[in-house]
Protein backbone atom coordinates (compact mmCIF):
# COMPACT_ATOMS: atom_id res chain seq x y z
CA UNK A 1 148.85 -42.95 39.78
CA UNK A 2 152.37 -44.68 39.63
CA UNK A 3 153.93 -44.88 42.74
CA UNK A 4 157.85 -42.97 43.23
CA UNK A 5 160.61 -45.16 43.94
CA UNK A 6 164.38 -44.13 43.89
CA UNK A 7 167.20 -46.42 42.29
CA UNK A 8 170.49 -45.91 44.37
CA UNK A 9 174.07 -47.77 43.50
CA UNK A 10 174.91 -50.97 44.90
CA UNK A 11 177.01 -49.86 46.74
CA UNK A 12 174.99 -47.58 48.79
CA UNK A 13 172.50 -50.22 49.29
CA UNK A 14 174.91 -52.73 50.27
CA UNK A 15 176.41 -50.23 53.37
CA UNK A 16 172.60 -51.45 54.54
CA UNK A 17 174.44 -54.48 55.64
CA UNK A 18 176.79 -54.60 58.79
CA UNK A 19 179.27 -56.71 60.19
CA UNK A 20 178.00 -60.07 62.36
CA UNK A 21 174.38 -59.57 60.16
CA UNK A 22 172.75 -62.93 58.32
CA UNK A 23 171.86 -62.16 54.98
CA UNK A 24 169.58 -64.09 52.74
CA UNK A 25 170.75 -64.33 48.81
CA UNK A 26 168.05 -64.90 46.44
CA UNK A 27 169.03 -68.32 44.27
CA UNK A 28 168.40 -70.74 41.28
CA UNK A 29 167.68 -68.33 37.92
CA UNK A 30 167.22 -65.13 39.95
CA UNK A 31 170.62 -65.44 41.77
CA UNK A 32 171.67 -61.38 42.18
CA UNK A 33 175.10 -62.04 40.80
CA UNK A 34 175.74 -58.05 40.62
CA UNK A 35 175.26 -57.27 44.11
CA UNK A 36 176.96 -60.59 45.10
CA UNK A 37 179.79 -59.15 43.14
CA UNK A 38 179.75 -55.71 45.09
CA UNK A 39 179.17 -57.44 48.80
CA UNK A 40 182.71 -58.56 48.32
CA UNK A 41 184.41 -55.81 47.61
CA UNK A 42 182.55 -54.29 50.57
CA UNK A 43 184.55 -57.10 52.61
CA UNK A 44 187.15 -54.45 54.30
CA UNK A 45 184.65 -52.81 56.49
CA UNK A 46 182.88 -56.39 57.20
CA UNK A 47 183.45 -59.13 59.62
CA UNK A 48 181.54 -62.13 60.60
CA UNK A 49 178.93 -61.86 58.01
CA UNK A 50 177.08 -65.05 57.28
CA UNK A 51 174.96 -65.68 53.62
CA UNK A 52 172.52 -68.41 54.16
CA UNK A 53 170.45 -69.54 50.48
CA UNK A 54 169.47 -72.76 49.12
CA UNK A 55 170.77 -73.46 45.32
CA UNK A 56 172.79 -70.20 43.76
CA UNK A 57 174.34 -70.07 40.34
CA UNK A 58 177.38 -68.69 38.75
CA UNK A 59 180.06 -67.21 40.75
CA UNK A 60 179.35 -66.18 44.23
CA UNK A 61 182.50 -63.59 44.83
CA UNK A 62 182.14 -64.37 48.51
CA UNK A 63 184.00 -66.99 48.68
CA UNK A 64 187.23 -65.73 47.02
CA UNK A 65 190.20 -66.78 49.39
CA UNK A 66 191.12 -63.82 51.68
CA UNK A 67 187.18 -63.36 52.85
CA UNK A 68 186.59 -65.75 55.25
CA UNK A 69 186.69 -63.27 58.12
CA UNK A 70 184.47 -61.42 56.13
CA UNK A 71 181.94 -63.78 54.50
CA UNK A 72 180.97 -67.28 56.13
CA UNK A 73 178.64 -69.26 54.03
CA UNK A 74 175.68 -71.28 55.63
CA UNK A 75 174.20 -72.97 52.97
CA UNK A 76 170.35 -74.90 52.86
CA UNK A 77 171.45 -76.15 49.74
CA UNK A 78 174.66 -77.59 47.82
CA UNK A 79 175.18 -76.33 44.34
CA UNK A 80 177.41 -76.71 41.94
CA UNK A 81 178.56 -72.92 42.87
CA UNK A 82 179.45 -74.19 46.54
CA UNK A 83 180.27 -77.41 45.86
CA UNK A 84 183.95 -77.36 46.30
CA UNK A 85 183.80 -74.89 49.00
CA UNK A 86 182.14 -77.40 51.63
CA UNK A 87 184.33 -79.88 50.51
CA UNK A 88 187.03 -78.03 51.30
CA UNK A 89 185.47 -76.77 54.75
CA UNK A 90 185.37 -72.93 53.68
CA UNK A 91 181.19 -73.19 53.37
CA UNK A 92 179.16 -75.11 56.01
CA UNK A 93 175.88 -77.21 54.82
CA UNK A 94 172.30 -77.57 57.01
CA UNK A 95 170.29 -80.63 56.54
CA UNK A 96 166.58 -78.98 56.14
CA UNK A 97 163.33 -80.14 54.52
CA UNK A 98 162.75 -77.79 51.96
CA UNK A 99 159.19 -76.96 53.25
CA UNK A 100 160.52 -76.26 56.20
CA UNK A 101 163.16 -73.96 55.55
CA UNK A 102 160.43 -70.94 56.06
CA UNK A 103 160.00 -72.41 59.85
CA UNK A 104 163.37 -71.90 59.99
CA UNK A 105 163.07 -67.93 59.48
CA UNK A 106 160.05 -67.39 60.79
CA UNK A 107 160.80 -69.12 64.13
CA UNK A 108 163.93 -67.53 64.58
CA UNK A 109 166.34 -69.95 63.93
CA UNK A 110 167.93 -68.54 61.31
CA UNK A 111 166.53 -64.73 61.79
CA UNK A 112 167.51 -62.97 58.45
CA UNK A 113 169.14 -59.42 59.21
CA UNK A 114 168.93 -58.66 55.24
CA UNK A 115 167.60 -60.27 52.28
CA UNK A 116 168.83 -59.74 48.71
CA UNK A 117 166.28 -60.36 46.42
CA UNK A 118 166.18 -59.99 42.29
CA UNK A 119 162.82 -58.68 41.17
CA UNK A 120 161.45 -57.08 38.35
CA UNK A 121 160.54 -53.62 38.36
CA UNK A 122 157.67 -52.34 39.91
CA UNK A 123 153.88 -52.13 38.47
CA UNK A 124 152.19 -49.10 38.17
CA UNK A 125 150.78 -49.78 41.68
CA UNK A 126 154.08 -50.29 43.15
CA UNK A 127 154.62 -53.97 43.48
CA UNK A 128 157.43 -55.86 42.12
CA UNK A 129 157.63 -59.58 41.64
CA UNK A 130 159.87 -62.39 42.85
CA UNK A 131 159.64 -63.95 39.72
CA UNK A 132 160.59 -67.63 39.05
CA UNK A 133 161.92 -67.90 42.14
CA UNK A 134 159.40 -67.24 44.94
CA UNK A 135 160.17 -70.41 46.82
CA UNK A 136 161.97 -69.61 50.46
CA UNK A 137 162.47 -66.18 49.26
CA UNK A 138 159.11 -65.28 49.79
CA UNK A 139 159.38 -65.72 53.71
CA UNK A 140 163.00 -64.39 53.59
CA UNK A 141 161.24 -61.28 52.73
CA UNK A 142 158.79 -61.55 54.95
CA UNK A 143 160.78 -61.89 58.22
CA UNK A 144 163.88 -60.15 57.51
CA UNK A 145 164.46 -56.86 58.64
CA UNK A 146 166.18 -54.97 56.47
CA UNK A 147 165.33 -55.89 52.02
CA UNK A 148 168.07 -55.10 49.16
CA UNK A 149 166.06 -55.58 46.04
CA UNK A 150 167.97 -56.04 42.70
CA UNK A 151 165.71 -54.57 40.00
CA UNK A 152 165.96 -56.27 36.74
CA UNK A 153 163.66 -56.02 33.63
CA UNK A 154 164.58 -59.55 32.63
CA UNK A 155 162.52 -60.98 35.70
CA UNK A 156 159.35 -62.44 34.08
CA UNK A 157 155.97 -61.27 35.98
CA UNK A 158 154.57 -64.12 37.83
CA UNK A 159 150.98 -64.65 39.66
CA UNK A 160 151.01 -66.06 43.24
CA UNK A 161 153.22 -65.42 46.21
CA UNK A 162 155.73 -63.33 44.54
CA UNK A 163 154.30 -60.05 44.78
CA UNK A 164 156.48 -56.97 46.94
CA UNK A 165 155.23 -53.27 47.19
CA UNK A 166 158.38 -51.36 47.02
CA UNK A 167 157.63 -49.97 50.59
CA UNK A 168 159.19 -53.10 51.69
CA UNK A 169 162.11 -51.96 50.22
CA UNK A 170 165.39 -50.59 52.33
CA UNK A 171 167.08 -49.92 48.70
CA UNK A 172 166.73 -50.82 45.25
CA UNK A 173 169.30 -51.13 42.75
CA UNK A 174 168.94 -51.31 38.84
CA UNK A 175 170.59 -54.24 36.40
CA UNK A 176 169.92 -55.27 33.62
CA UNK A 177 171.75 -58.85 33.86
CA UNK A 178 170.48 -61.69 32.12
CA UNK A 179 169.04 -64.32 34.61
CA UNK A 180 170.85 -68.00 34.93
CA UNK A 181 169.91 -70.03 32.26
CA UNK A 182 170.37 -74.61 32.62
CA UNK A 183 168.74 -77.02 30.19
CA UNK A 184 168.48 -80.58 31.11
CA UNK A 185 167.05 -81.68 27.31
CA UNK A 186 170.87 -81.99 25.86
CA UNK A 187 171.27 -84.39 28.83
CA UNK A 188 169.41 -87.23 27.69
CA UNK A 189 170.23 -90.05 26.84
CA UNK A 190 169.24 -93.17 25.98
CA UNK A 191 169.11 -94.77 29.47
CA UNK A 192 166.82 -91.66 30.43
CA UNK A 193 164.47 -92.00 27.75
CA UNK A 194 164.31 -95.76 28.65
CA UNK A 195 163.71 -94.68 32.02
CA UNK A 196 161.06 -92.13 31.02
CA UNK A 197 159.36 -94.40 28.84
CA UNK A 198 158.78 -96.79 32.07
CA UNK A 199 157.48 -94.27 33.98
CA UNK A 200 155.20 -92.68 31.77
CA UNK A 201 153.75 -96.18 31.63
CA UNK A 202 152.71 -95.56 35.23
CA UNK A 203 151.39 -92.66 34.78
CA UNK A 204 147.88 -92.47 34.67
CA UNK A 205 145.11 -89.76 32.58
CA UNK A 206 144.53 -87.09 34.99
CA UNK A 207 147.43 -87.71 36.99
CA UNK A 208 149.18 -84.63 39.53
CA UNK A 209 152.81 -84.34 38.62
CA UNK A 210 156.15 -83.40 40.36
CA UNK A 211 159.58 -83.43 39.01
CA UNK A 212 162.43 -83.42 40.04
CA UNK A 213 165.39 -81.78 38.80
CA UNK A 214 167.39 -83.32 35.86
CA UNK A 215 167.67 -85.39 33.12
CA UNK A 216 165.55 -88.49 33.69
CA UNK A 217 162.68 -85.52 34.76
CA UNK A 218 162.73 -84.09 31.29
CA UNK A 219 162.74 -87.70 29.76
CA UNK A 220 159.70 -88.65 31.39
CA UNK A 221 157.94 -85.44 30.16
CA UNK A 222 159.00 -86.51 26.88
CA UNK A 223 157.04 -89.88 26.85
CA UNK A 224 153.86 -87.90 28.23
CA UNK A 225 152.73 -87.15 24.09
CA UNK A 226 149.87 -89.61 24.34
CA UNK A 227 148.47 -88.89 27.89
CA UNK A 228 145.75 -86.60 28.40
CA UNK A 229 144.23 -84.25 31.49
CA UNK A 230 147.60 -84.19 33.48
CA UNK A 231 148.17 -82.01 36.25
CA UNK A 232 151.31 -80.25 37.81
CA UNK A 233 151.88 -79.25 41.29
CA UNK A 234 155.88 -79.48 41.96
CA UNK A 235 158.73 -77.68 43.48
CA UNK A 236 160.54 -76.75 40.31
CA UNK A 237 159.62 -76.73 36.21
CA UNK A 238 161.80 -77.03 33.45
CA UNK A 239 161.84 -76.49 29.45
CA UNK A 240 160.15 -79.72 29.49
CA UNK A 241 156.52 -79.05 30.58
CA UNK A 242 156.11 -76.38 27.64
CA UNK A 243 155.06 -78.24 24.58
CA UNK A 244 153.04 -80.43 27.43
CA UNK A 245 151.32 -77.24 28.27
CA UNK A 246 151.05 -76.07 24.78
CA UNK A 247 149.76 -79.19 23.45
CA UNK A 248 146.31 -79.41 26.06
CA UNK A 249 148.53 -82.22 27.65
CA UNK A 250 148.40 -80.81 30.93
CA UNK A 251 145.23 -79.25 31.67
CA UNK A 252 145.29 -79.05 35.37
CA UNK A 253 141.04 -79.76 35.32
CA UNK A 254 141.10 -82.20 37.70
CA UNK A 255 143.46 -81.44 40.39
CA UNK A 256 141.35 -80.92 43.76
CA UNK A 257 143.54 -78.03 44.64
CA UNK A 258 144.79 -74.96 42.06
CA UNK A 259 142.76 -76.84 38.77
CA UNK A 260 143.59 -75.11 35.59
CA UNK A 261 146.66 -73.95 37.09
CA UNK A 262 150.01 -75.07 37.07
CA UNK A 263 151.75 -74.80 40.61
CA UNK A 264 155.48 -74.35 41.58
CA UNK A 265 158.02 -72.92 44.13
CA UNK A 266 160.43 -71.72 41.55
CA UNK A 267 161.70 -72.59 37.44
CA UNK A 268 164.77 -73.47 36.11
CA UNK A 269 165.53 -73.75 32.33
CA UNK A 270 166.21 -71.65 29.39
CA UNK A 271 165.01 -68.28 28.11
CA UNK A 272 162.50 -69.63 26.72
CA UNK A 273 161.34 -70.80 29.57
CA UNK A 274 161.40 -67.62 31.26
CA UNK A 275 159.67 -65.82 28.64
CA UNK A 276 156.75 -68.20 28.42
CA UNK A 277 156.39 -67.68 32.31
CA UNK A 278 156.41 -64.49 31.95
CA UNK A 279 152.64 -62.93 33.07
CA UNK A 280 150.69 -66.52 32.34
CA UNK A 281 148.10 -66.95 34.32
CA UNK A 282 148.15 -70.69 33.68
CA UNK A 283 151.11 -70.93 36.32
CA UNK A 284 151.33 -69.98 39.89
CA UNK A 285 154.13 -69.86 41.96
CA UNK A 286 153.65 -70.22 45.71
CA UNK A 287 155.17 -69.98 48.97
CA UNK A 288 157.63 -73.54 49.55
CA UNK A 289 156.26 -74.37 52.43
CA UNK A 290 152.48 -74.84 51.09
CA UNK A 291 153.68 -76.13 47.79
CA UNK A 292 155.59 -78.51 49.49
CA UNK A 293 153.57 -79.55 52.65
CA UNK A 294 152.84 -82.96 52.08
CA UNK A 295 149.52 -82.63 53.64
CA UNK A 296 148.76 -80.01 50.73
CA UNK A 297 150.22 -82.38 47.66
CA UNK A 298 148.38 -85.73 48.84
CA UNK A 299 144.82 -83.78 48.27
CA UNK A 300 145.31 -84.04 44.99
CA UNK A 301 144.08 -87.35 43.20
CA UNK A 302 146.79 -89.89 41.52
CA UNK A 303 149.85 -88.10 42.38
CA UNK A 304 153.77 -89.11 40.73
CA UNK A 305 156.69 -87.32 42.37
CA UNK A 306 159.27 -88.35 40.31
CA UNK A 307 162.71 -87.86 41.75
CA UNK A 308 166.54 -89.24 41.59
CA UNK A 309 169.18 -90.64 43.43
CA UNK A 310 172.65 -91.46 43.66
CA UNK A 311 172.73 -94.84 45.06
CA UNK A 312 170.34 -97.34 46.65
CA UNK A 313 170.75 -99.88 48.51
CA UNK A 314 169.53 -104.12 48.75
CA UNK A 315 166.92 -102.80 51.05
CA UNK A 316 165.61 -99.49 49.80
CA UNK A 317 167.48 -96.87 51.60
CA UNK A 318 168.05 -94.01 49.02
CA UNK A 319 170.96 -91.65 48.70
CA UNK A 320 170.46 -88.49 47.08
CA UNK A 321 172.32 -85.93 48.34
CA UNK A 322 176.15 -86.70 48.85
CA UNK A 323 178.80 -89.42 47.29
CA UNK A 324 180.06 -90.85 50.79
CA UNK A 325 181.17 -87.99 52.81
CA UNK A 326 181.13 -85.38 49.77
CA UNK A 327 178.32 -83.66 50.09
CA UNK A 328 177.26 -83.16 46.33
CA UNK A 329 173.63 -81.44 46.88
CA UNK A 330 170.97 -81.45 50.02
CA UNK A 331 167.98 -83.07 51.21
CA UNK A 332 165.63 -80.53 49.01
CA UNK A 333 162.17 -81.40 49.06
CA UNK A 334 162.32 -85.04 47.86
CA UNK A 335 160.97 -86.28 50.99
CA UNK A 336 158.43 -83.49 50.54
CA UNK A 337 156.48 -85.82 47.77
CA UNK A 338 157.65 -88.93 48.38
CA UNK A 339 155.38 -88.73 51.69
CA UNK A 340 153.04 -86.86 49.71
CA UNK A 341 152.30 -88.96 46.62
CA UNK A 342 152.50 -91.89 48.71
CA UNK A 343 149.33 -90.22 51.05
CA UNK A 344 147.41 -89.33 47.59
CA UNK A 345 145.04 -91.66 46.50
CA UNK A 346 146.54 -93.70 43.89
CA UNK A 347 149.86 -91.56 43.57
CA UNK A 348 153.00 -93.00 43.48
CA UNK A 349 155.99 -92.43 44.76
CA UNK A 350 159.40 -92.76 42.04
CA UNK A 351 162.75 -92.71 42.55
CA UNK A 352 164.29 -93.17 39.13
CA UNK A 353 168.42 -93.29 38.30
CA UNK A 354 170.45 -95.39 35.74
CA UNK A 355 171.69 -98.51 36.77
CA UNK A 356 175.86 -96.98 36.65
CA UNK A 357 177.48 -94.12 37.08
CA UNK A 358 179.23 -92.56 33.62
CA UNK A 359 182.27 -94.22 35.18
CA UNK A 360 180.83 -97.55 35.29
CA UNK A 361 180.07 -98.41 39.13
CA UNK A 362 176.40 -99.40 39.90
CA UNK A 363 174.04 -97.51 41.66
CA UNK A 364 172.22 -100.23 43.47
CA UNK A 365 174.61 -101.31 45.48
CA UNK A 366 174.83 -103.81 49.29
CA UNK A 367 175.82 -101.23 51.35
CA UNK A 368 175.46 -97.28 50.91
CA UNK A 369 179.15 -95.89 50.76
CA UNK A 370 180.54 -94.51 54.24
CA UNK A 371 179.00 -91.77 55.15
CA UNK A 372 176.62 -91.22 52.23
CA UNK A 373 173.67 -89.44 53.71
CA UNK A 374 169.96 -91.07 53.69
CA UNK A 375 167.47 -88.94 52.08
CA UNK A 376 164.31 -91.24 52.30
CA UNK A 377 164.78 -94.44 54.71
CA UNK A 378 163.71 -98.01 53.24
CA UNK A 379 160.21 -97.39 54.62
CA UNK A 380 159.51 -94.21 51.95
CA UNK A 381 160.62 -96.37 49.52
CA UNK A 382 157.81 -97.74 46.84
CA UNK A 383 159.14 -97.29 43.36
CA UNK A 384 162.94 -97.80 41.79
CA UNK A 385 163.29 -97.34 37.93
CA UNK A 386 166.17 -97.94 36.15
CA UNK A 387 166.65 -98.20 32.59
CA UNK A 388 166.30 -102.34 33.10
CA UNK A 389 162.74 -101.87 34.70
CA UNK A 390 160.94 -101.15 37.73
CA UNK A 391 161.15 -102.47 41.11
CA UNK A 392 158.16 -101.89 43.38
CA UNK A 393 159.19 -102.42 47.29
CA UNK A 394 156.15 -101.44 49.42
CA UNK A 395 154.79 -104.22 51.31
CA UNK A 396 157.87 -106.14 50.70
CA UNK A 397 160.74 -107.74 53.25
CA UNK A 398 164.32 -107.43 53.26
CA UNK A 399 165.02 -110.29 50.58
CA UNK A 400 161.51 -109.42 48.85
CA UNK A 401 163.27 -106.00 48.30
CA UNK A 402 166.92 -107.17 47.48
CA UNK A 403 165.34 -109.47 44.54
CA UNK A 404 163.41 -106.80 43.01
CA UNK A 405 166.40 -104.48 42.83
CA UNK A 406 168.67 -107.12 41.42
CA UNK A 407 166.60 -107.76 38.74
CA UNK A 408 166.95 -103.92 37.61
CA UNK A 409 170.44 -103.36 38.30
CA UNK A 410 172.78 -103.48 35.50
CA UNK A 411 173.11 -107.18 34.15
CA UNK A 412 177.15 -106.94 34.86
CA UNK A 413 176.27 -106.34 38.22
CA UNK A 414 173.98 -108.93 39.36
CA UNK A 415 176.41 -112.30 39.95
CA UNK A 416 178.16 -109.46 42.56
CA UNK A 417 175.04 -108.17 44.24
CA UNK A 418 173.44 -111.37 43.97
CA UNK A 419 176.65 -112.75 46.58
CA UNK A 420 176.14 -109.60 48.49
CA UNK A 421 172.10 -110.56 49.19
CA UNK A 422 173.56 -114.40 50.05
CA UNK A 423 175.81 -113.03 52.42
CA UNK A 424 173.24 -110.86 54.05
CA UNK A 425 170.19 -112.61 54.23
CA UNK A 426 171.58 -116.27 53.49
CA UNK A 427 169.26 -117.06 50.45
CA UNK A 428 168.82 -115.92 47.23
């Protein structure tokens, strides 16, 4: 028997929400750009609202000037859609593991008043699902106390965590919206293939993978044509692990935890993407704070988290998350794998970024700029990739370390960072 369920207007859902309440937004693909759109103009009757979410995309409405007494942000995340608001103080930014944003709700330290969440429409037994985002938002739902779902038939189905009976449900609003779409693939280059094509040389058969967000990521999946029996247990997918999938490239057969499935907190890509998510059973998308535990990811054999940065220093300390005091994205769940791959037996742990910025500076550098934030300290360190080669670091001193990234930063850059090390240590 199908279970009843009543659509009302945004608007009525949204008077659910009152003034000095937290509210969780839904992010990444599933952002709920309609009812983000309506919670501003319901900014009159509001005061002292805050909207706490990791990564959102498009516009946010929220942030319009004029609706700061309304609408404070509190963001777990930087993305490009905030960006310029916590540079310009109007959005505030909290350092957080990305496993253990859930503690964060469940303990009460950020209690959630009302979650916004974009789902599809329900089953015929009454359950919708969080789709390709289940992530944080999974224990959003769980702990807040009052839900606003945003129904959308353009969610894809997914198996795992996802899964909401609409009795959890305050109100439930119908769009049709198409979700956020991003591809990385027209990124590459050919520093990130270069990049890729090192990595993939570490890779062993039957290796666990996790990748990061960007680019180099989608390079390295790329280069993956001739391995066989991988695995996948990461935060995030992309476009890229398709034709891997489709191809009996991944396999998942001998991952200790989850084999034959592919496991993830949330996706991020194109359509296509989304549509090839869409009710496979071969992917599973779980609660962050198991996908992410790193005593969960080092049980699995020969583990690579491959991941990026923006700078890194002579002795390993690794900047991903702000450009001196900007802060240009967040601590995510980086440090998540790094720990974790580095536990697994034979994983490895990557950080992988070209040896300049598109304007020209170099990324390994003596000193981190001032106030750039440290995402993994010198000790996480193992592997640096550039597009020059590989520097392996664990085991090794300070002027060990220095060497090794020398000899992958950009040729043009060496005579300088080479009088930086003398300075330092005094030898070179």
């Amino acid at each position: 028997m199908r279970i009843p369920f009543n659509y009302v207007s945004a608007e009525e859902a949204l008077s659910i929400v009152k003034s000095g309440d937290r509210v969780f937004i839904h992010g990444s693909a599933q952002t709920p750009t309609t009812m983000l759109k309506h919670l501003a103009l319901q900014s009159p009757r509001l005061r002292d609202v805050e909207l706490v979410f990791i990564s959102v995309l498009g516009p946010i409405f929220i942030d319009q000037p004029g609706l700061s007494d309304s609408f404070n942000i509190n963001s777990l995340f930087v993305s490009e859609s905030i960006r310029k608001d916590v540079a310009e103080g109007r959005a505030d930014y909290v350092p957080v593991f990305l496993s253990e944003i859930p503690e964060l709700f469940k303990k009460n330290v950020l209690p959630i008043d009302v979650a916004i969440v974009q789902v599809t429409p329900p089953d015929k037994h009454g359950y919708c699902s969080l789709g390709i985002s289940v992530d944080v938002a999974r224990s959003a739902v769980n702990t807040a106390k009052r839900v606003i779902a945003q129904v959308n038939p353009n969610v894809p189905r997914t198996h795992g965590d996802g899964m909401i009976h609409t009795k959890r449900f305050d109100a439930m609003v119908y769009v049709e919206d198409p979700l956020h779409e991003t591809t990385f693939g027209d990124r590459v280059g050919q520093e990130e293939l270069k990049i890729g094509s090192y990595i993939a040389d570490m890779i062993e058969d039957r290796s666990t993978l996790q990748m990061g967000i960007g680019a180099i990521p989608d390079a390295v999946l790329r280069c993956l044509t001739n391995h066989k029996d991988l695995g996948v247990h990461t935060e995030m997918l992309s476009d890229g692990i398709i034709d891997l999938f489709d191809n009996d490239i991944v396999t998942n057969k001998y991952k200790a935890i989850h084999p034959n499935k592919i496991v993830s907190g949330f996706a991020l890509g194109s359509r296509r993407l989304y549509d090839y998510i869409d009710d496979n059973p071969g992917f599973t998308f779980l609660d962050i704070d198991y996908v992410n535990d790193p005593h969960v990811i080092r049980r699995n054999p020969k583990v690579i988290a491959i991941n990026s940065a923006i700078e890194v220093d002579l002795t390993g300390q690794i900047c991903s998350d702000s450009i001196g005091v900007m802060q240009y994205s967040g601590v995510g769940g980086q440090m998540d794998f790094l720990r974790g791959a580095a536990l697994s037996e034979g994983g490895k742990p990557i950080i992988a970024l070209p040896s300049r910025t598109k304007k020209g500076m170099s990324r390994i550098v003596p000193f981190l700029k001032q106030g750039a934030g440290v995402v993994a300290t010198r000790a996480h360190a193992h592997y640096i990739v550039t597009e020059f080669g590989v520097a392996y670091l664990f085991g090794k001193n300070l002027r060990q370390r220095a060497h090794e990234l020398i000899n992958i930063a950009h040729p043009d850059d060496r005579e300088e960072l080479e009088k930086a090390c003398f300075e330092r240590f005094k030898v070179f």
